[in-house]
C-alpha atoms as a PDB file:
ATOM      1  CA  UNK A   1    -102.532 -59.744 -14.232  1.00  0.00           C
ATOM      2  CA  UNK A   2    -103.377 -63.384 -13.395  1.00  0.00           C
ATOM      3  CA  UNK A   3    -106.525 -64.113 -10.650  1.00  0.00           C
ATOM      4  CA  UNK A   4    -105.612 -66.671  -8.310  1.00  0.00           C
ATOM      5  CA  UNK A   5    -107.948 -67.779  -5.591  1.00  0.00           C
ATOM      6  CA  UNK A   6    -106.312 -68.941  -2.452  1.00  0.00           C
ATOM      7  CA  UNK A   7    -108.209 -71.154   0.091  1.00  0.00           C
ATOM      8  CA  UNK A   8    -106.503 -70.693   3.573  1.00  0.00           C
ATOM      9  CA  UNK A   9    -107.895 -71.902   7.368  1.00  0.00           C
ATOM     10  CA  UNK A  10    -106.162 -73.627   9.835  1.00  0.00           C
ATOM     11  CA  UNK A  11    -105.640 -77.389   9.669  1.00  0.00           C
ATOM     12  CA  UNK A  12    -108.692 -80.363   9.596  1.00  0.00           C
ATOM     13  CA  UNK A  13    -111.711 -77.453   8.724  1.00  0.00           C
ATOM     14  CA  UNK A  14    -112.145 -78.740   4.936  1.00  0.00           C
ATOM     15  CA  UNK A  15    -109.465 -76.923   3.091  1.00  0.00           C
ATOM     16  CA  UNK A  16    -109.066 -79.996   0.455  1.00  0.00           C
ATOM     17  CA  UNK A  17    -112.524 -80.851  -0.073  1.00  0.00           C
ATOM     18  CA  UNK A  18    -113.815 -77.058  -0.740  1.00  0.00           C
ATOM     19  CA  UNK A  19    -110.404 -76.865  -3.213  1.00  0.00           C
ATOM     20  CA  UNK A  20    -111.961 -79.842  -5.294  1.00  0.00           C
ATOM     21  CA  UNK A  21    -115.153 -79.017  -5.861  1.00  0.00           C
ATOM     22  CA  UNK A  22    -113.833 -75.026  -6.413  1.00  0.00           C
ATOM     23  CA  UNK A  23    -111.315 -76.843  -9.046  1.00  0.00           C
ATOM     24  CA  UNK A  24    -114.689 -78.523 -10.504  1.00  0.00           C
ATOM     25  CA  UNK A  25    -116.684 -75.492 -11.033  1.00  0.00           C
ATOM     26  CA  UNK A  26    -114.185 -73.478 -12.149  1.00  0.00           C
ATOM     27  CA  UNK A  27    -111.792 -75.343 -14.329  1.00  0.00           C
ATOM     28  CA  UNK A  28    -108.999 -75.191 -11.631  1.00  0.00           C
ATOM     29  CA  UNK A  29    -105.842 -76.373 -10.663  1.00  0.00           C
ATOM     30  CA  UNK A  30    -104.345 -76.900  -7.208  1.00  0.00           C
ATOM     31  CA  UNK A  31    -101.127 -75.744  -6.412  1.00  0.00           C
ATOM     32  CA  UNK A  32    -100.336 -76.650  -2.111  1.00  0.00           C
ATOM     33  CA  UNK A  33     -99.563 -74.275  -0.074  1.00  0.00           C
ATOM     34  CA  UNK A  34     -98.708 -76.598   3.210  1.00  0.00           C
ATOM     35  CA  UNK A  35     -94.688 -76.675   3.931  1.00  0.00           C
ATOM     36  CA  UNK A  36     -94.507 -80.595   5.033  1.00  0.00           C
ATOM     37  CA  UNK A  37     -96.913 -81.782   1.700  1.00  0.00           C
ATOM     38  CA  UNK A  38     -93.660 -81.079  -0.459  1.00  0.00           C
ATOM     39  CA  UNK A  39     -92.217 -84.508   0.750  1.00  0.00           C
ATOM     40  CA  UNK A  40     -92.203 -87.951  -0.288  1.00  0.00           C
ATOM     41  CA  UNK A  41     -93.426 -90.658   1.858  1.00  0.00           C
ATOM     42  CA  UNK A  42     -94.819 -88.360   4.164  1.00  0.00           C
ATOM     43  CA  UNK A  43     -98.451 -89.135   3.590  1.00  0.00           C
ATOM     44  CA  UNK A  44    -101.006 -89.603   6.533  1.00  0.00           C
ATOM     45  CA  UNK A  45     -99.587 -87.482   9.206  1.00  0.00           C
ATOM     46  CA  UNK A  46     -99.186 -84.666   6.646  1.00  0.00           C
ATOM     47  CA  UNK A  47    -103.255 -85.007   5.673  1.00  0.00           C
ATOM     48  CA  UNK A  48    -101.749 -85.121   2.037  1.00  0.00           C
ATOM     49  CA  UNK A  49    -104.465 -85.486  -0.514  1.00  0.00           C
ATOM     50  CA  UNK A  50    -105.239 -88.608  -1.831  1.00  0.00           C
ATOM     51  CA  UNK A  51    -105.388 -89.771  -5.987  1.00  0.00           C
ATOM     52  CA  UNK A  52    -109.105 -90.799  -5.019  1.00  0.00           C
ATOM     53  CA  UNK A  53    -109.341 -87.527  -3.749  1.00  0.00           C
ATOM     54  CA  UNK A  54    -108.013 -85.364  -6.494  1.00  0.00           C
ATOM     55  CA  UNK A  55    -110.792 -86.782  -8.269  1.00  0.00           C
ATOM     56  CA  UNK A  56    -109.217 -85.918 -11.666  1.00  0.00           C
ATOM     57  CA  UNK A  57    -107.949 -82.303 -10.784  1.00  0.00           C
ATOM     58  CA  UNK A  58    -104.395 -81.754 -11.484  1.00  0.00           C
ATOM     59  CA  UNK A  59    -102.324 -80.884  -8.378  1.00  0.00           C
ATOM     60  CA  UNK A  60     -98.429 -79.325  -7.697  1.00  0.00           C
ATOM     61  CA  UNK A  61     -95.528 -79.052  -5.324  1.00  0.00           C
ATOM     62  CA  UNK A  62     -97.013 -82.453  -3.651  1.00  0.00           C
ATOM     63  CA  UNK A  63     -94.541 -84.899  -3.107  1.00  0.00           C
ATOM     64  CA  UNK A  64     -91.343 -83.042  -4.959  1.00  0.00           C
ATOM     65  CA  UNK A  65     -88.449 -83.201  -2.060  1.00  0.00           C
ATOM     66  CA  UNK A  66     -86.890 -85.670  -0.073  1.00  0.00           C
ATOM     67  CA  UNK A  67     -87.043 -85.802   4.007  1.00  0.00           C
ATOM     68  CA  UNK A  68     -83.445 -84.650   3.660  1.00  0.00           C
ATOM     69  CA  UNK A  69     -84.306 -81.786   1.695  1.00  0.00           C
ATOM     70  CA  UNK A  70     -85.013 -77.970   2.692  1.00  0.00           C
ATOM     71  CA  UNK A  71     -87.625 -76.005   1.239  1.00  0.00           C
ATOM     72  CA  UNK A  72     -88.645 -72.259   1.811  1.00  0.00           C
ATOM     73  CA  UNK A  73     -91.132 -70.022   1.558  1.00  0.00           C
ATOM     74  CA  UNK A  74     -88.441 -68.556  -1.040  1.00  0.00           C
ATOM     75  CA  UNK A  75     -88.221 -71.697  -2.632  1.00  0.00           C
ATOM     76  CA  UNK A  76     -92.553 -72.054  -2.793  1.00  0.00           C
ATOM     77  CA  UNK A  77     -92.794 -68.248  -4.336  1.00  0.00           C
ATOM     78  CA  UNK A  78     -90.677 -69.402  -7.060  1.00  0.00           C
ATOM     79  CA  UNK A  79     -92.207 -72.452  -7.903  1.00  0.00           C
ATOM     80  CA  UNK A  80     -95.584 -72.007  -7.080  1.00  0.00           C
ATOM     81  CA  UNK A  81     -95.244 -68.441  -9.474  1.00  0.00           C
ATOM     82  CA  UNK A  82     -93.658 -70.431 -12.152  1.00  0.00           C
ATOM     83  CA  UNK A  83     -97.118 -73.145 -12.014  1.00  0.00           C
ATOM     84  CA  UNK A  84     -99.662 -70.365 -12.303  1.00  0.00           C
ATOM     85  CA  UNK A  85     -98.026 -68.850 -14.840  1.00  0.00           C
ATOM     86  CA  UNK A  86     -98.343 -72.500 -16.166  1.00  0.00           C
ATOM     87  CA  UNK A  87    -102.018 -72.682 -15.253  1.00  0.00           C
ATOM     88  CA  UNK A  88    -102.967 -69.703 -16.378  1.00  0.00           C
ATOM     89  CA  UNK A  89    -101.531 -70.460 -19.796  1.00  0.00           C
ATOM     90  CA  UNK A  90    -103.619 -73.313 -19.952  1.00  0.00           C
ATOM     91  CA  UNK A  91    -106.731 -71.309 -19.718  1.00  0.00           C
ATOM     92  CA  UNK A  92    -107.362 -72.808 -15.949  1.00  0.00           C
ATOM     93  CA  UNK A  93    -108.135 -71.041 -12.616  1.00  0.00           C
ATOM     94  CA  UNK A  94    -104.732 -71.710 -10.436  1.00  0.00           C
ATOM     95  CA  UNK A  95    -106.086 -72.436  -6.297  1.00  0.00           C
ATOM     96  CA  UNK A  96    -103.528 -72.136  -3.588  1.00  0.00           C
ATOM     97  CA  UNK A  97    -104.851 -74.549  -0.905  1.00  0.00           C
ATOM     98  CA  UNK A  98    -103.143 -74.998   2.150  1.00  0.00           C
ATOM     99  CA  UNK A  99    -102.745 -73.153   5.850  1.00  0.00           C
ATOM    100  CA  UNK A 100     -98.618 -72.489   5.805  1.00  0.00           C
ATOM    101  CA  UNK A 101     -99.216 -69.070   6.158  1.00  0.00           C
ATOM    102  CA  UNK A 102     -96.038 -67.751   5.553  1.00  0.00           C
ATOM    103  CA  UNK A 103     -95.720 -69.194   2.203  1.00  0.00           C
ATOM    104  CA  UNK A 104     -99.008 -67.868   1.733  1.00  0.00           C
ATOM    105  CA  UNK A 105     -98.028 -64.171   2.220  1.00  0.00           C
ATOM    106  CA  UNK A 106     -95.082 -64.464   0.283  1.00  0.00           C
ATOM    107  CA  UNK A 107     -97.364 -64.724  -2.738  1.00  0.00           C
ATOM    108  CA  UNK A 108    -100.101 -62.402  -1.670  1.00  0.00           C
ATOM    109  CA  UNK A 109     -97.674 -59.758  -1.182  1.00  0.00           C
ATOM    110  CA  UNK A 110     -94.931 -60.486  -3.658  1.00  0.00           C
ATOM    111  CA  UNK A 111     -92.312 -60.243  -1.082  1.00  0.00           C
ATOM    112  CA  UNK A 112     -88.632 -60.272  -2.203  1.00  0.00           C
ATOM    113  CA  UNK A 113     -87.298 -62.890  -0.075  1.00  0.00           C
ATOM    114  CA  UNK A 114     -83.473 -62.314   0.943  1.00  0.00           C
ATOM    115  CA  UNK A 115     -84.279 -58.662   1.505  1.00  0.00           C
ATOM    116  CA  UNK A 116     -85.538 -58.746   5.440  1.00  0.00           C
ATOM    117  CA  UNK A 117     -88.769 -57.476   5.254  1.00  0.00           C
ATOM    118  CA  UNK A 118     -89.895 -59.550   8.703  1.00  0.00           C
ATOM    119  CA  UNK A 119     -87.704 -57.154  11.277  1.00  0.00           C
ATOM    120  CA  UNK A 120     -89.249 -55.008  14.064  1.00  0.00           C
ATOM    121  CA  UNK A 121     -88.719 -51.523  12.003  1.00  0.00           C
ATOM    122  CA  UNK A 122     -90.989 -53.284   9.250  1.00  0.00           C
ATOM    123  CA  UNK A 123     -93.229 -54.377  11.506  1.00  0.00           C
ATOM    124  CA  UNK A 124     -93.732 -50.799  13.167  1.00  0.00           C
ATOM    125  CA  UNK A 125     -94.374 -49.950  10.018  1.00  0.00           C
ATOM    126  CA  UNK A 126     -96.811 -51.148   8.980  1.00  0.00           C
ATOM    127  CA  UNK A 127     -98.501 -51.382  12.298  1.00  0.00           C
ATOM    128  CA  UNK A 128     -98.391 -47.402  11.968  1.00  0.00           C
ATOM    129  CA  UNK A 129    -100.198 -47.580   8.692  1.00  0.00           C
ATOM    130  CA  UNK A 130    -102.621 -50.179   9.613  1.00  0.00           C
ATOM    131  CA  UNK A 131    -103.651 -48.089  12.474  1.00  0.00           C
ATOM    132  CA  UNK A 132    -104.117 -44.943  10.655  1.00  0.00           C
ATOM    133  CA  UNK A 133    -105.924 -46.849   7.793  1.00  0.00           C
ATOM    134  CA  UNK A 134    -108.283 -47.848  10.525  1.00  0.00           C
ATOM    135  CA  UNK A 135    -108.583 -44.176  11.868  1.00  0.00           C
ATOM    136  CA  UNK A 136    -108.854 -42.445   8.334  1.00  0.00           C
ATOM    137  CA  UNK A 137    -109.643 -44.642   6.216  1.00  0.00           C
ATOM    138  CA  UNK A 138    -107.674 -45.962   2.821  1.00  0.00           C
ATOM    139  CA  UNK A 139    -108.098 -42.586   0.841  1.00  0.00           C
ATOM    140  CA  UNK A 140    -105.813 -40.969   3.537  1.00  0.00           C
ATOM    141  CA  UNK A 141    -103.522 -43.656   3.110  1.00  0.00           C
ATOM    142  CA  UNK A 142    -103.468 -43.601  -0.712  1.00  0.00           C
ATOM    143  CA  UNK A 143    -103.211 -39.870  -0.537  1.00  0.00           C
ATOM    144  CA  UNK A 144    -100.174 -40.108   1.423  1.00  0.00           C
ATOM    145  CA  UNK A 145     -98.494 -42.743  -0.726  1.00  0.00           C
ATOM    146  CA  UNK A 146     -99.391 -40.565  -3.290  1.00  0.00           C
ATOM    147  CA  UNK A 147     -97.058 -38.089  -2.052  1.00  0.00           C
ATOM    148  CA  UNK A 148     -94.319 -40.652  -1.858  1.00  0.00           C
ATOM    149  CA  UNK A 149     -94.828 -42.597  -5.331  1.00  0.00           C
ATOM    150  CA  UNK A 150     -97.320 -41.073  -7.493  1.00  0.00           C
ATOM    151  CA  UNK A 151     -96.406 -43.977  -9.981  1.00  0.00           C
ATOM    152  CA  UNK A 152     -96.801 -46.918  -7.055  1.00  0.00           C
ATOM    153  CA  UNK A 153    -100.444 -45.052  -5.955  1.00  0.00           C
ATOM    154  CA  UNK A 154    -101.920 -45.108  -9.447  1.00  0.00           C
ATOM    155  CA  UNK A 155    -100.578 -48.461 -10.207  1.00  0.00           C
ATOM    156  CA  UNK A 156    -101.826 -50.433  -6.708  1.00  0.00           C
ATOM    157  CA  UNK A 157    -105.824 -51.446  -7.386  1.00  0.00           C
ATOM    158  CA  UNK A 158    -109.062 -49.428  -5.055  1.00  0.00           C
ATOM    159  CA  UNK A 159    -108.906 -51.298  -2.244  1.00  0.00           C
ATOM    160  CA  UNK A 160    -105.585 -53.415  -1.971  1.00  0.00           C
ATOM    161  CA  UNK A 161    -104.703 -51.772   1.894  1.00  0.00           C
ATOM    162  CA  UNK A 162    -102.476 -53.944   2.121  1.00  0.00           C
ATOM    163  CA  UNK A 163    -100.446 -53.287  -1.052  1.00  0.00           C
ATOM    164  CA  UNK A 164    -100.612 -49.764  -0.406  1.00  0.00           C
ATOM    165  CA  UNK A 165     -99.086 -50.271   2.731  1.00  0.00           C
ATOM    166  CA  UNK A 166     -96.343 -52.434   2.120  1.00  0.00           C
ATOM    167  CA  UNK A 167     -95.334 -49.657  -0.561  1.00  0.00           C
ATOM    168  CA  UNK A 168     -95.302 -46.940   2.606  1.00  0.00           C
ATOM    169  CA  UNK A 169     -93.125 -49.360   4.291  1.00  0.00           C
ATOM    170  CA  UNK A 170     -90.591 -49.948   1.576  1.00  0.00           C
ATOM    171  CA  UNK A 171     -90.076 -45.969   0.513  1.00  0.00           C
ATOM    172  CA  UNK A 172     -90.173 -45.306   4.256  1.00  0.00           C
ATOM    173  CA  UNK A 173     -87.586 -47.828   4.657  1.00  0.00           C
ATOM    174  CA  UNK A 174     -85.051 -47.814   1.686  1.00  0.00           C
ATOM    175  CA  UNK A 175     -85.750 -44.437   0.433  1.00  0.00           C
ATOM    176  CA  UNK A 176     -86.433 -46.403  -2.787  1.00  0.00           C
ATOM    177  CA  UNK A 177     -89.494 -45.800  -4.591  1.00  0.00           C
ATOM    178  CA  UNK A 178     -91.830 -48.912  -4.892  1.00  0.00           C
ATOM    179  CA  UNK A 179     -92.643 -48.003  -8.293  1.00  0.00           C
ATOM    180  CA  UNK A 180     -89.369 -48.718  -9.387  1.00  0.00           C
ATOM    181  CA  UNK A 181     -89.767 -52.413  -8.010  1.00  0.00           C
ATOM    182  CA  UNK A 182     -89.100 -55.031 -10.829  1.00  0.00           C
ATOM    183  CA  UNK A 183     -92.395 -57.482  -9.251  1.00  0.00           C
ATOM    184  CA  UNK A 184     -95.077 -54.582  -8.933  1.00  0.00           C
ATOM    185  CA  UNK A 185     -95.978 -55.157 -12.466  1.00  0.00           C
ATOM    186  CA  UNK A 186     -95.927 -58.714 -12.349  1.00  0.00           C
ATOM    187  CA  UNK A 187     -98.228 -58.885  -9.247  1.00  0.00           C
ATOM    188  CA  UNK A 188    -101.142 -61.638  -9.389  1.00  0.00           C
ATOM    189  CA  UNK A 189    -104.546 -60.946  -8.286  1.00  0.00           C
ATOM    190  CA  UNK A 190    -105.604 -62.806  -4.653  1.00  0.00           C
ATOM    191  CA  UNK A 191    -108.763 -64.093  -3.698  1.00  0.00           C
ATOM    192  CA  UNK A 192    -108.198 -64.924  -0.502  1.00  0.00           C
ATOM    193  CA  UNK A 193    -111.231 -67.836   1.108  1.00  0.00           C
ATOM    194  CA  UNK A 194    -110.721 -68.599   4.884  1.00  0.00           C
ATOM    195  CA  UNK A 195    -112.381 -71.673   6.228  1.00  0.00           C
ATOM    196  CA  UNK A 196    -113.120 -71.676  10.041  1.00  0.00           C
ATOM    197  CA  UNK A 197    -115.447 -72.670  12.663  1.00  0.00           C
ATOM    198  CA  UNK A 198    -116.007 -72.576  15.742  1.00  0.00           C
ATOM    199  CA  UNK A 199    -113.127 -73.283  17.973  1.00  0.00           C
ATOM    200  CA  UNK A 200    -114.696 -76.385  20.822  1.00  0.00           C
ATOM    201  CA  UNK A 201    -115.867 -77.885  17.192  1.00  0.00           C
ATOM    202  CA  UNK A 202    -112.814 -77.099  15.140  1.00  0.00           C
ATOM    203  CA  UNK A 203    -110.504 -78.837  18.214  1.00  0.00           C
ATOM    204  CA  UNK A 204    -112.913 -81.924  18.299  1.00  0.00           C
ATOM    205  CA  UNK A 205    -112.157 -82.296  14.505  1.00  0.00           C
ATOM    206  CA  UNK A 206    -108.305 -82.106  15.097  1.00  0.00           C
ATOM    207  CA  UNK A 207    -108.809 -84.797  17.622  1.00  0.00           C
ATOM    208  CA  UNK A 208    -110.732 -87.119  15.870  1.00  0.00           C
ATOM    209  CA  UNK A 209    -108.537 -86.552  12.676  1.00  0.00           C
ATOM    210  CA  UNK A 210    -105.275 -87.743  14.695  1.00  0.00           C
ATOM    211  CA  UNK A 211    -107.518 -90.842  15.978  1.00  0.00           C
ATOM    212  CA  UNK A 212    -107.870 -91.372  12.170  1.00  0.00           C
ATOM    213  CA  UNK A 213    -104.740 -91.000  11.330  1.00  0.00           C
ATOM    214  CA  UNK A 214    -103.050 -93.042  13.586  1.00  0.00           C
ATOM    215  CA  UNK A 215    -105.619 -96.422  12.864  1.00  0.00           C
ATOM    216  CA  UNK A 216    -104.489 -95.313   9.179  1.00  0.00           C
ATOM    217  CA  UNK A 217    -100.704 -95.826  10.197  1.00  0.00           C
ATOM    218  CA  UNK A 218     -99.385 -92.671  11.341  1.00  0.00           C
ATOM    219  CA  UNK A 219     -97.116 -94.595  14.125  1.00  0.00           C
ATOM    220  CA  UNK A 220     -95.502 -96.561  10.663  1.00  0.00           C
ATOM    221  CA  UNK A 221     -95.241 -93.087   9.126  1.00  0.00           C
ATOM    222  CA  UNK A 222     -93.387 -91.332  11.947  1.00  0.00           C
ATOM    223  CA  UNK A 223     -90.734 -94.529  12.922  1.00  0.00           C
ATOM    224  CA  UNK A 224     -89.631 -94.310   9.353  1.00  0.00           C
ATOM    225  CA  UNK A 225     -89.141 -90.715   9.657  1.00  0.00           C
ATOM    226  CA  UNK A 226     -87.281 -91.263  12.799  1.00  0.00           C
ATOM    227  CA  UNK A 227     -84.751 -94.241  11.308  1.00  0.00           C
ATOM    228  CA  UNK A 228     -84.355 -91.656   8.576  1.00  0.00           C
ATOM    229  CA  UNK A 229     -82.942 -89.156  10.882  1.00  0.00           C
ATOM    230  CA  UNK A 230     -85.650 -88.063  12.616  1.00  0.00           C
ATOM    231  CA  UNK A 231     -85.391 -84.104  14.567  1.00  0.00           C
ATOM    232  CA  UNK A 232     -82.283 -84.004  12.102  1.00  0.00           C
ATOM    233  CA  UNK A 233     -84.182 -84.045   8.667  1.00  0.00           C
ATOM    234  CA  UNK A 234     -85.339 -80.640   7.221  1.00  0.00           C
ATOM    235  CA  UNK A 235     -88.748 -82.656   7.368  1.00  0.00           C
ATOM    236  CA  UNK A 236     -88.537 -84.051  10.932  1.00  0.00           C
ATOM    237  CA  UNK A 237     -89.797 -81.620  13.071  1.00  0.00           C
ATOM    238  CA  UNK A 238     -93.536 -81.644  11.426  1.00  0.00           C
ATOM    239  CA  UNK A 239     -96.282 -81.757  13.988  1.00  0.00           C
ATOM    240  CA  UNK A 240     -97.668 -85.312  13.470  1.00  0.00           C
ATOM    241  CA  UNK A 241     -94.284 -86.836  13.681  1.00  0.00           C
ATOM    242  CA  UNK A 242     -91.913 -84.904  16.270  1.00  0.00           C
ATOM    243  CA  UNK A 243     -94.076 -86.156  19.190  1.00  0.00           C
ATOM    244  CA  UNK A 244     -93.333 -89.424  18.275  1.00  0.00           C
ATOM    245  CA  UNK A 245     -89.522 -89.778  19.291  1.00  0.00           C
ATOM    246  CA  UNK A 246     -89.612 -89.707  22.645  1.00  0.00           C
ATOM    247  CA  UNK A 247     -91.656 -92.784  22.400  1.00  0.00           C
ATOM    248  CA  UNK A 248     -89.123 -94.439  20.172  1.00  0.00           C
ATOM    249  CA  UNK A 249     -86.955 -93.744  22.799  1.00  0.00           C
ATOM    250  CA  UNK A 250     -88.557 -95.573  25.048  1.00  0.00           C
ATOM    251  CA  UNK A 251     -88.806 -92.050  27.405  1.00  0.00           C
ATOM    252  CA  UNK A 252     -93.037 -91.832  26.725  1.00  0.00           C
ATOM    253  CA  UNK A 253     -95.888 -93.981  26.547  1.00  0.00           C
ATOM    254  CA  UNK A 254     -97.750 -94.213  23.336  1.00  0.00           C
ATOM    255  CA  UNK A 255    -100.628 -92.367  24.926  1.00  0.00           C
ATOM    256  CA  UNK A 256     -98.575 -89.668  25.801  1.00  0.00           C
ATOM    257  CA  UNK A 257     -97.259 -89.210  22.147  1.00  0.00           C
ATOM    258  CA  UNK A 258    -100.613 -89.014  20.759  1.00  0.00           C
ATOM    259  CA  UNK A 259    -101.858 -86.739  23.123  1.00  0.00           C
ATOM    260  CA  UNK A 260     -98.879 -84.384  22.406  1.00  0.00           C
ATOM    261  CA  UNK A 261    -100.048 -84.455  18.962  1.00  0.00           C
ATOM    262  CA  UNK A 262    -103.411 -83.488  19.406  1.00  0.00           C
ATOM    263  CA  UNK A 263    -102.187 -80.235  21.751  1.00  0.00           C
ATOM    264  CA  UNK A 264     -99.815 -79.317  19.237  1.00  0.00           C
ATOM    265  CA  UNK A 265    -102.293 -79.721  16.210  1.00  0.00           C
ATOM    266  CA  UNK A 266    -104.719 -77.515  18.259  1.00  0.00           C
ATOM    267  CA  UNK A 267    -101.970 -74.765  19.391  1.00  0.00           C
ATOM    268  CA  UNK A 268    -101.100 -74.796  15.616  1.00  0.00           C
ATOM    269  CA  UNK A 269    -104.468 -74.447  13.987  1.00  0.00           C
ATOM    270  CA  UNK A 270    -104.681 -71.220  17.113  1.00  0.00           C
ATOM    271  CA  UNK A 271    -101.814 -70.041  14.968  1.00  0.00           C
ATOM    272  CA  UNK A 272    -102.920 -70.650  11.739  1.00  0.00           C
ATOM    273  CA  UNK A 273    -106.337 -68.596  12.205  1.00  0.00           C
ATOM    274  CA  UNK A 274    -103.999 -66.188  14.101  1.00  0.00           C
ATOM    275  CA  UNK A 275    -102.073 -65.169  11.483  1.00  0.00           C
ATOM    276  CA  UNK A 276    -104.661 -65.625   8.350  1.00  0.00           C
ATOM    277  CA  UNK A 277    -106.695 -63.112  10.519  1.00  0.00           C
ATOM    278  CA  UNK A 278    -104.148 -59.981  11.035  1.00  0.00           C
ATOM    279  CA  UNK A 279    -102.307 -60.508   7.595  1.00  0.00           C
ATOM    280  CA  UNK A 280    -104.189 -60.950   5.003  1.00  0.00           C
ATOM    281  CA  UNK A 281    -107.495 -59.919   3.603  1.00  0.00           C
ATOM    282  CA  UNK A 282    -109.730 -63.123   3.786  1.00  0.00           C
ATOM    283  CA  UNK A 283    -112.974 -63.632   2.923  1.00  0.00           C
ATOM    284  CA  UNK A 284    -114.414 -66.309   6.059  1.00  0.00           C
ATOM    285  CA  UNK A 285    -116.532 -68.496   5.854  1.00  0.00           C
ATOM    286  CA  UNK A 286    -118.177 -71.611   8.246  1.00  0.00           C
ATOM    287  CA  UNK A 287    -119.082 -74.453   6.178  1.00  0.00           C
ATOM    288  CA  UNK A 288    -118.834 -77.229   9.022  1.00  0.00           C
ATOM    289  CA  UNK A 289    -121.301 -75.713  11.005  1.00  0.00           C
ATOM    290  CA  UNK A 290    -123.594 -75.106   8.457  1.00  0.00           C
ATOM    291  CA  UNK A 291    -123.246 -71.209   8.156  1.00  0.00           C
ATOM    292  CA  UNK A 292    -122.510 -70.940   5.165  1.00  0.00           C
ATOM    293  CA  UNK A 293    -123.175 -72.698   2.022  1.00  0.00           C
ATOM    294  CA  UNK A 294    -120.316 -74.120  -0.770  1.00  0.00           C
ATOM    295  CA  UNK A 295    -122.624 -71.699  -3.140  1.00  0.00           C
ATOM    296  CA  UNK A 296    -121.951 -68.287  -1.424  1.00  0.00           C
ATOM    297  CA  UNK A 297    -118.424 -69.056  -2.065  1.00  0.00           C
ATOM    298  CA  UNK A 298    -118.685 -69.796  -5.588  1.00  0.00           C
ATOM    299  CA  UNK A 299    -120.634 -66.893  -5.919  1.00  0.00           C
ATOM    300  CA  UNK A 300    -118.066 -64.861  -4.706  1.00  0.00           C
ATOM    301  CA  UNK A 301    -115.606 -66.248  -6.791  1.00  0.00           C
ATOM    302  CA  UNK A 302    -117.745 -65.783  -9.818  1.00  0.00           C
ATOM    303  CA  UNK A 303    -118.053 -62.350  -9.435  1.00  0.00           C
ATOM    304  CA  UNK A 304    -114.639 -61.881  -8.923  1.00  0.00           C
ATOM    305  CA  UNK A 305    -113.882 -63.396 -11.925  1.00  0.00           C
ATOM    306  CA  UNK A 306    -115.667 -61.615 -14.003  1.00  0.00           C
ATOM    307  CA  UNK A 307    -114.660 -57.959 -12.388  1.00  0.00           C
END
């Protein structure tokens, strides 16, 4: 089973910075995790890591589709499984940096895209599950999975909740025991860091970053997008760049544009730490504020390591 550490948060909290010196201390390699970083030319408004910033450390799935290209969280499991396999072959750490936290899960929990695991009777679920794991705690939960798929129970690691879960939810489902799944043996091993802050502080650093980007060339950035094809391109509806046609348009002020982009940068970093939060398992931590220190992290992942 290969460990990969994941470092998740919501956008402009210090995701890239905390992946580099993680990729330093551990021998890593970065693999993206962000849904608009896959494309090509797309650069500032994306926050796309620069070679200066890489400092040396490999990175993967940056800058590998066109603007008229789609890409998919089914797409992202595949490749970014095929690179750790790669990583880990080379005797380096693989990190999964990045706040698109669907592609996220999709590694996390091995889900079988194609197969609709996302509907409402999923959902209720694992809601159930959740809620009685809350009540009762895990052993209940194991003990009933047990029940279901002696193999899956013995087979799913002390406490991966989440993995015991999702095999309730499939037997309860398909009737199909999750044993008998082709990926449980093939699962990876998640660390997963979260990187927050507080929220007036974490919304000041959206702002700022958009000022930034924009004296950077974001306005360049986003006309070329729109000449491209703009709201037609797989890649033209990224925050950053969407906000933008109206005042190509002629229908909006520039003001107004950039504005737009702050309030949808903030609603999506609410999302972000929304979803990180109820779905997965992560391990916060405030390093803009001074909380916490880059050391308690590397701690953490030290000791994981070595498990």
């Amino acid at each position: 089973m290969t460990k990969v550490v994941a470092i998740v948060g919501p956008t402009a909290v210090g995701k890239t910075a905390l992946s580099i010196e993680v990729a330093k201390a551990f021998d890593g390699e970065v693999i993206s995790g962000d849904s608009m970083q896959v494309y090509r030319h797309l650069d500032i408004g994306t926050a796309k890591v620069t070679p200066d910033e890489m400092a040396g450390i490999p990175h993967h799935l940056i800058d590998i589709c066109d603007v008229d290209e789609r890409y998919s969280a089914a797409i992202f499991k595949h490749q970014a499984e095929q690179q750790i396999e790669q990583i880990a072959g080379r005797h380096h750490l693989p990190l999964i940096v990045g706040g698109t936290g669907m592609y996220l899960w999709t590694l996390t929990d091995n889900l079988t895209l194609g197969r609709d695991h996302f509907d409402a009777e999923s959902a209720q679920i694992r809601q159930h599950w959740t809620t009685v794991a809350k009540e009762k705690g895990e052993a209940y939960v194991r003990a009933h999975l047990a029940q279901l798929d002696p193999a899956a129970e013995k087979a799913i690691a002390r406490g991966n909740l989440r993995r015991v879960i999702r095999a309730i939810e499939v037997v309860e489902k398909t009737g199909q025991l999750f044993s008998e799944q082709p990926h449980l043996e093939a699962e990876n091993d998640y660390l997963l860091i979260g990187l927050t802050t507080d929220r007036a502080v974490l919304y000041e650093r959206i702002n700022r970053r958009v000022d930034q980007m924009m004296a950077a060339g974001l306005l360049k950035e986003a006309r070329w997008l729109y000449d491209q094809g703009g709201a037609e391109l797989p890649a033209g509806k990224g925050i950053g760049y969407h906000e933008f046609y109206p005042y190509f348009a002629g229908e909006v002020d520039l003001q107004t544009a950039v504005e737009k982009v702050k309030r949808d940068s903030r609603r999506y970093a609410k999302r972000q730490l929304t979803w990180f939060r109820n779905k997965m398992p992560v391990h916060w931590f405030d390093l803009v504020s001074g909380r916490d220190r880059p050391e308690q992290i590397n701690g953490l992942i030290h000791d994981w390591l070595i498990k």
